[in-house]
N, C-alpha and C. Protein backbone atom coordinates (compact mmCIF):
# COMPACT_ATOMS: atom_id res chain seq x y z
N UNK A 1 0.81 -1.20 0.00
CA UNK A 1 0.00 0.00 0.00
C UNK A 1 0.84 1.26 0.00
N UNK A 2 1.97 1.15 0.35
CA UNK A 2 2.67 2.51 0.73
C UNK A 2 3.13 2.73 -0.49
N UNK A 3 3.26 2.05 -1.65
CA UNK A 3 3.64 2.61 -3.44
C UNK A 3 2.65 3.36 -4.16
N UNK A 4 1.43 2.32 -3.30
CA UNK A 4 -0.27 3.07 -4.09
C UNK A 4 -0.11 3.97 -3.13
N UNK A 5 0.12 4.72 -2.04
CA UNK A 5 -0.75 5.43 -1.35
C UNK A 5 0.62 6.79 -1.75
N UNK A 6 1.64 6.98 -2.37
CA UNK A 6 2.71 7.89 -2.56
C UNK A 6 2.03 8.01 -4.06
N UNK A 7 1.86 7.24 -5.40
CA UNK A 7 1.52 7.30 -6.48
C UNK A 7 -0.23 8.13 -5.97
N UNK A 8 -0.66 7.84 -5.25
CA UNK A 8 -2.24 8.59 -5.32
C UNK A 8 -2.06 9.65 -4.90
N UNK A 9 -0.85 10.00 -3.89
CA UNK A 9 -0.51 11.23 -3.54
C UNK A 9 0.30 12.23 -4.51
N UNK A 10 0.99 11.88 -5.69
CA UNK A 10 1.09 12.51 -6.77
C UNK A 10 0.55 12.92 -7.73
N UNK A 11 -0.77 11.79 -7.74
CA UNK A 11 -1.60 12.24 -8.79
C UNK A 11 -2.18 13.34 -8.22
N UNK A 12 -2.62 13.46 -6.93
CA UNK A 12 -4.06 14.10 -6.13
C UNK A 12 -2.82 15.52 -6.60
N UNK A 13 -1.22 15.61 -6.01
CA UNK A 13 -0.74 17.17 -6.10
C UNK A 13 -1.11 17.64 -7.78
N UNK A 14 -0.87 16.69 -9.04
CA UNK A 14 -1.22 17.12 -9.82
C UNK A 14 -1.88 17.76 -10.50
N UNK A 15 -3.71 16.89 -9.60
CA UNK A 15 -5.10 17.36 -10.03
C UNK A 15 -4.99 18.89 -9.39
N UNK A 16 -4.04 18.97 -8.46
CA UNK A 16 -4.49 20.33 -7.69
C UNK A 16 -3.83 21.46 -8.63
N UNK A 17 -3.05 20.95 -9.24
CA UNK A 17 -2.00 22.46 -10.30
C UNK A 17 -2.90 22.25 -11.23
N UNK A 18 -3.98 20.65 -12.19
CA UNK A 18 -4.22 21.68 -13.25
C UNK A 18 -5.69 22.05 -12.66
N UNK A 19 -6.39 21.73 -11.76
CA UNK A 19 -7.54 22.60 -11.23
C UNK A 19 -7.14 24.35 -10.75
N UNK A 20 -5.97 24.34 -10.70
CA UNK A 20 -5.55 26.06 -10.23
C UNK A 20 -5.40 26.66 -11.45
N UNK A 21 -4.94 25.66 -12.13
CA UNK A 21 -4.70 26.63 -13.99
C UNK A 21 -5.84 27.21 -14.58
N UNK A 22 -6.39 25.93 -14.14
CA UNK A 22 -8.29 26.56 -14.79
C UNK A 22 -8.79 27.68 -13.89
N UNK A 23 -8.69 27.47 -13.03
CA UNK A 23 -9.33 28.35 -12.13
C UNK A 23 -8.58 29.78 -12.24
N UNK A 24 -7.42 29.97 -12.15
CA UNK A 24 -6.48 30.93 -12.95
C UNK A 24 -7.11 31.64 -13.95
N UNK A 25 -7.49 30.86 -14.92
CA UNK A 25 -7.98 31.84 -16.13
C UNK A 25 -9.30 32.26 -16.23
N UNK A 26 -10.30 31.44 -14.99
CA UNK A 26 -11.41 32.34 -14.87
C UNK A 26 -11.63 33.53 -13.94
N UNK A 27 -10.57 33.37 -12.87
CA UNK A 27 -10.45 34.38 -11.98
C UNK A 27 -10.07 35.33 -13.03
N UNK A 28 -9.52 35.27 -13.87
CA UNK A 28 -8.48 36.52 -14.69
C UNK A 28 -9.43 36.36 -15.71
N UNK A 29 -10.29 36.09 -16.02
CA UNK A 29 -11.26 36.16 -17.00
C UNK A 29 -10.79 36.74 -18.17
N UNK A 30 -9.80 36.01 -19.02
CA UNK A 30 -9.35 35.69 -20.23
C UNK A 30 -8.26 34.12 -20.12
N UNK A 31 -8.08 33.83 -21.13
CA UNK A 31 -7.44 33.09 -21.80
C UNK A 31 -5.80 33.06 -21.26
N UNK A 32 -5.45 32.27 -20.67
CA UNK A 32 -3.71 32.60 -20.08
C UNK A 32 -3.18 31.38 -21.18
N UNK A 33 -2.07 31.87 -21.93
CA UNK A 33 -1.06 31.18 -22.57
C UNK A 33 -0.48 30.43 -21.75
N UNK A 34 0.05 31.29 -20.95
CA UNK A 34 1.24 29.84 -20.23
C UNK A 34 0.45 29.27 -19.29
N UNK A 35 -0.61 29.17 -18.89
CA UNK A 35 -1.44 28.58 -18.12
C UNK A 35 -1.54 27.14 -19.37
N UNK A 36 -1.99 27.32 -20.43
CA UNK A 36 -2.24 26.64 -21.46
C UNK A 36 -0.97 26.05 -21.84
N UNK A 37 0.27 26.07 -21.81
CA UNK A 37 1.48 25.85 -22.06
C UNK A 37 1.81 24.70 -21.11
N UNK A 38 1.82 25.35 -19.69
CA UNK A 38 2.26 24.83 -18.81
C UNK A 38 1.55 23.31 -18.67
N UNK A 39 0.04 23.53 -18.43
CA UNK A 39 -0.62 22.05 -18.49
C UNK A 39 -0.27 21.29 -19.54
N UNK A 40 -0.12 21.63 -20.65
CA UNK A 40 0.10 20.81 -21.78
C UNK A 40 1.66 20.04 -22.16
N UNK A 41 2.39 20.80 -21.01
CA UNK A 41 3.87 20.67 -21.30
C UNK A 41 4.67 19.57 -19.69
N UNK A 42 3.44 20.21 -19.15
CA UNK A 42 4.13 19.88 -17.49
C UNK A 42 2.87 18.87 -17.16
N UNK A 43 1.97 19.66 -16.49
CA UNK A 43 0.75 19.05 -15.60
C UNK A 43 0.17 17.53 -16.07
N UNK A 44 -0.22 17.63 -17.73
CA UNK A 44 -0.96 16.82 -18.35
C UNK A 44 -0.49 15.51 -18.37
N UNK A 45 0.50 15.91 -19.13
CA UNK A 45 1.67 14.73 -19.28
C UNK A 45 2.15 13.96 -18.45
N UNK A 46 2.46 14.31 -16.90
CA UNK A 46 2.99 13.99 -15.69
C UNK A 46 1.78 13.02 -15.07
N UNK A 47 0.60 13.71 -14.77
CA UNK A 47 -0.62 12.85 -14.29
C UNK A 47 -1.10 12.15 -15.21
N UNK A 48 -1.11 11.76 -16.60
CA UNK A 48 -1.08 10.60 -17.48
C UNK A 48 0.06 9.79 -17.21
N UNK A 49 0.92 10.21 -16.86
CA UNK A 49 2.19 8.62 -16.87
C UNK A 49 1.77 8.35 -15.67
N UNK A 50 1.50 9.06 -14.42
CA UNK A 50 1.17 8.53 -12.76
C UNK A 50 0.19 7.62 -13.21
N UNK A 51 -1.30 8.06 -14.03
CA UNK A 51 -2.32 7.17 -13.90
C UNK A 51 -2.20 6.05 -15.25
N UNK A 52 -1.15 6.18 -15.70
CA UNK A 52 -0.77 4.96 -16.66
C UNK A 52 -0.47 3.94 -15.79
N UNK A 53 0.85 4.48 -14.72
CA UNK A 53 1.60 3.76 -13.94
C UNK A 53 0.40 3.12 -12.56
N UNK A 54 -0.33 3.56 -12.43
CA UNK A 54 -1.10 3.41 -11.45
C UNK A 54 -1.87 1.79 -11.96
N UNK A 55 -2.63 2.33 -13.23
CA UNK A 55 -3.37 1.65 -13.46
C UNK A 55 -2.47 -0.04 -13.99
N UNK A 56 -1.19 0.15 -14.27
CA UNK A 56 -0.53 -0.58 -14.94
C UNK A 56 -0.01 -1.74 -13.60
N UNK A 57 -0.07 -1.22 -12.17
CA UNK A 57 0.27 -2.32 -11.38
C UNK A 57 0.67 -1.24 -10.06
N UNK A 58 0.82 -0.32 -10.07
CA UNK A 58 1.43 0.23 -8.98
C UNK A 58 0.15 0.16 -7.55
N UNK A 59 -0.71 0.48 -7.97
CA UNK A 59 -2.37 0.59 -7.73
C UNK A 59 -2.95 -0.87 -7.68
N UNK A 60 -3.46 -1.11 -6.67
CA UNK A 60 -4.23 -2.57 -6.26
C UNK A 60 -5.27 -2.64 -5.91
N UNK A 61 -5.94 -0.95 -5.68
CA UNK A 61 -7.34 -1.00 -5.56
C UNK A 61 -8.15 -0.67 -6.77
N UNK A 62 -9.25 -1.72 -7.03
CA UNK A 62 -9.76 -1.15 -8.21
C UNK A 62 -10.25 -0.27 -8.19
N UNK A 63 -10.82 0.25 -7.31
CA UNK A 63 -11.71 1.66 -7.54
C UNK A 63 -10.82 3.06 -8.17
N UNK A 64 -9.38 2.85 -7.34
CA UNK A 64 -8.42 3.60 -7.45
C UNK A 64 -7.96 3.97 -9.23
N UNK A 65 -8.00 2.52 -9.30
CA UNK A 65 -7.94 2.18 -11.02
C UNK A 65 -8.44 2.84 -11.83
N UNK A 66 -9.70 2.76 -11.59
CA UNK A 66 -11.50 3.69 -12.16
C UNK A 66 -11.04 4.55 -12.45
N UNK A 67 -11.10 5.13 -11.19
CA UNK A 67 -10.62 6.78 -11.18
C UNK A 67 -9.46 7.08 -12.13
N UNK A 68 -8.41 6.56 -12.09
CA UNK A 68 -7.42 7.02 -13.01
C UNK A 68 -7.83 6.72 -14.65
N UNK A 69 -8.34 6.33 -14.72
CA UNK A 69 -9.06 5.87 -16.28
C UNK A 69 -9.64 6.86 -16.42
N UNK A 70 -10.69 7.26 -15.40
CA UNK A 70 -11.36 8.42 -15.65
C UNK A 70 -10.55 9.76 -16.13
N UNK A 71 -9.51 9.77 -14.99
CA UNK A 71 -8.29 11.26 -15.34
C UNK A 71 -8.19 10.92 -16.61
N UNK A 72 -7.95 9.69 -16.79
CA UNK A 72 -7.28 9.66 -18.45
C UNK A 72 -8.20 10.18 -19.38
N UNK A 73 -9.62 9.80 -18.96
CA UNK A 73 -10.56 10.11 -20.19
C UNK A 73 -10.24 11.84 -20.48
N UNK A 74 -10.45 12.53 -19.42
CA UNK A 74 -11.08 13.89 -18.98
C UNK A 74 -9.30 14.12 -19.43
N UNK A 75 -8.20 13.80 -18.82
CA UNK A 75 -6.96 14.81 -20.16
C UNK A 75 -7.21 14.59 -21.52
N UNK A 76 -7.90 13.95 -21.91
CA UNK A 76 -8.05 13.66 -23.34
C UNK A 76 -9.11 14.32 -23.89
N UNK A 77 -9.97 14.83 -23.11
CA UNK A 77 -10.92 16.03 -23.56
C UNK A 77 -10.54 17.16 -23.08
N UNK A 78 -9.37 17.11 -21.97
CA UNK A 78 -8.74 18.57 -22.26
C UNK A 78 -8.04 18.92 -23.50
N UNK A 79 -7.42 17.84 -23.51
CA UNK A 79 -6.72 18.08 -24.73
C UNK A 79 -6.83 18.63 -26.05
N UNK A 80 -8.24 17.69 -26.32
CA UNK A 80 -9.42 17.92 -27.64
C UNK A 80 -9.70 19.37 -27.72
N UNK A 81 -9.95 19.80 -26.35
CA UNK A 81 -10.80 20.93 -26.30
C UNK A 81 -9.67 22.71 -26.02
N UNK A 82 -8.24 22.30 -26.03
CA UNK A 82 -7.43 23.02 -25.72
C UNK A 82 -6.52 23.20 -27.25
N UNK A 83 -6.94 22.64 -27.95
CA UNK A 83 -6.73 22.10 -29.39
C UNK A 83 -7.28 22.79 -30.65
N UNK A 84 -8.66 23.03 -30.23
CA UNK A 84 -9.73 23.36 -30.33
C UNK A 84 -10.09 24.58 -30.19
N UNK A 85 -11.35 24.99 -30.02
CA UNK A 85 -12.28 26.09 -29.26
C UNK A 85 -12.16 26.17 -27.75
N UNK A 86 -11.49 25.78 -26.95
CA UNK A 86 -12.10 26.18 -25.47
C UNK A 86 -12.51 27.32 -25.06
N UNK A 87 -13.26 27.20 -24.48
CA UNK A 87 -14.53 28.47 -23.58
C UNK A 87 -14.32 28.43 -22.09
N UNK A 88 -14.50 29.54 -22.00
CA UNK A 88 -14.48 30.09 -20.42
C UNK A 88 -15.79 28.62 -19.44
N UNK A 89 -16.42 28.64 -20.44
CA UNK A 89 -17.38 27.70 -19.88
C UNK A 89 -16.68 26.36 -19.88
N UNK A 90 -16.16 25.78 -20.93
CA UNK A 90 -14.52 24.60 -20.81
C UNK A 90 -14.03 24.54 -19.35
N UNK A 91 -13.34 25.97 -19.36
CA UNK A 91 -12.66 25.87 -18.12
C UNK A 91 -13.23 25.86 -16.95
N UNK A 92 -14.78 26.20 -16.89
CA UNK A 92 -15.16 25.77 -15.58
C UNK A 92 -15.67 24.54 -14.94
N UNK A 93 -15.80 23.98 -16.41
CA UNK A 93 -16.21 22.37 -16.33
C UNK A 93 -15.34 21.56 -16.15
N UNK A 94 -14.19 21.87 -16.61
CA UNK A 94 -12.33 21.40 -16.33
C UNK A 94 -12.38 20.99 -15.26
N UNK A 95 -12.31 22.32 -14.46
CA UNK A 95 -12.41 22.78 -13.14
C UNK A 95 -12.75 22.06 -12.11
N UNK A 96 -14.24 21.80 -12.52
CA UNK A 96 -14.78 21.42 -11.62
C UNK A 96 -15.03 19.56 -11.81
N UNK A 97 -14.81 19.08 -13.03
CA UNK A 97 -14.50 17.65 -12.90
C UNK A 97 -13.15 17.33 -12.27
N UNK A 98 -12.11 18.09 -12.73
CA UNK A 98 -10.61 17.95 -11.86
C UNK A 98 -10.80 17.34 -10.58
N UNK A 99 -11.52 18.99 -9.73
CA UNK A 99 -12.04 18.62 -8.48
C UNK A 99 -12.38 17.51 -7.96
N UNK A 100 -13.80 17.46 -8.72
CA UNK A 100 -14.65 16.04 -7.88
C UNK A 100 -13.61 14.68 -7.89
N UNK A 101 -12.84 14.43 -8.82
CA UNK A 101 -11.74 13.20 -8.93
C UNK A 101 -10.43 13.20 -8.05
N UNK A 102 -10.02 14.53 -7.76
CA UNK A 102 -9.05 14.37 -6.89
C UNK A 102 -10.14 14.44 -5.73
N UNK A 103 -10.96 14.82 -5.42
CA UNK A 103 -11.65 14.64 -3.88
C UNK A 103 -11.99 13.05 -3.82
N UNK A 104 -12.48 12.53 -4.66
CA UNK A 104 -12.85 11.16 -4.76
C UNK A 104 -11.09 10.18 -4.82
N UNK A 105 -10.52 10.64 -5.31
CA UNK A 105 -8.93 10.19 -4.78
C UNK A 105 -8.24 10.11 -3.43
N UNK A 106 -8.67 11.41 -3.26
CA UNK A 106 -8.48 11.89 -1.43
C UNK A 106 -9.18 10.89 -0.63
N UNK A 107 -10.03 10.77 -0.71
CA UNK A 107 -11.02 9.68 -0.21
C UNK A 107 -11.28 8.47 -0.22
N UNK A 108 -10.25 7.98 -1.21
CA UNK A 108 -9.93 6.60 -1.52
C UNK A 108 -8.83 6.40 -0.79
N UNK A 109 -8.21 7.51 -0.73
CA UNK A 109 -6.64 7.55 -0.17
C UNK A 109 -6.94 7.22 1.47
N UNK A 110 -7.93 8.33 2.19
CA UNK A 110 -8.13 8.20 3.62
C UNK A 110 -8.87 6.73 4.37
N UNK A 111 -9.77 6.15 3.31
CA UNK A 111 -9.80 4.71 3.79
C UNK A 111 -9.12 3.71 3.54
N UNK A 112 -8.05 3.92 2.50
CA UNK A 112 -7.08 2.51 2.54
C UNK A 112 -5.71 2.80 3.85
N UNK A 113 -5.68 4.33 4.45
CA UNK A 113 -4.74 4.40 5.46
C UNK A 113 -5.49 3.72 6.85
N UNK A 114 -4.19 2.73 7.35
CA UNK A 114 -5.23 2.22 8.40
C UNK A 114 -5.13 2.93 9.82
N UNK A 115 -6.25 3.13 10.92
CA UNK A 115 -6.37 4.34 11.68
C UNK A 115 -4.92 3.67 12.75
N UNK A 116 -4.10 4.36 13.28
CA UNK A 116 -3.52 3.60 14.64
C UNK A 116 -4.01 3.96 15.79
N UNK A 117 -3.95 2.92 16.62
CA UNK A 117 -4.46 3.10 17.99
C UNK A 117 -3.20 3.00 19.05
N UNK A 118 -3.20 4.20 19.93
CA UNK A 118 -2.29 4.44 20.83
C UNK A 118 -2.66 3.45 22.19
């Protein structure tokens, strides 16, 4: 557990930089380049090899699994959509799926740690 529970803890710091990127460019309500740069160069790329690696054996819970399939789906419609047309409305949907998956990560994370008793 302690390989899955360091690998879920990289993905979860990940989800949190590109949920700030998005959130970045709606607070600033335009379009940020290197916000757009950066995920595509740094963020994206990094939490696809974690949830490659996750899903590939590092990871033993299936649910854990799910979830990273899921990240995978959702960078791949960032991608599409960063490619593309993205809309202020994009980025809040980004945003806010990012979220719900790293919270649902977090939460996968806090019941596979087991409680100690003093």
């Amino acid at each position: 557990m302690v390989g899955e529970d360091f690998q879920v803890d990289r993905i979860i710091k990940q989800l949190l930089m590109i949920e700030d990127h998005f959130n970045a460019v709606l607070e600033e309500g335009k379009y940020q380049l290197f916000c757009i740069e950066c995920l595509n160069e740094k963020h994206l790329p990094l939490t696809e090899g974690l949830c490659v690696e996750c899903i590939d054996g590092v990871c033993k819970i299936d649910r854990t699994k799910e979830v990273c399939e899921e990240i995978l789906k959702t960078i791949e419609e960032i991608r599409e959509k960063i490619y593309n047309q993205i809309t202020k409305e994009d980025f809040k949907n980004f945003a806010e799926r990012i979220r719900k998956l790293r919270k649902e990560l977090q939460e996968l994370q806090k019941q596979a740690k087991p409680v100690e008793i003093e």
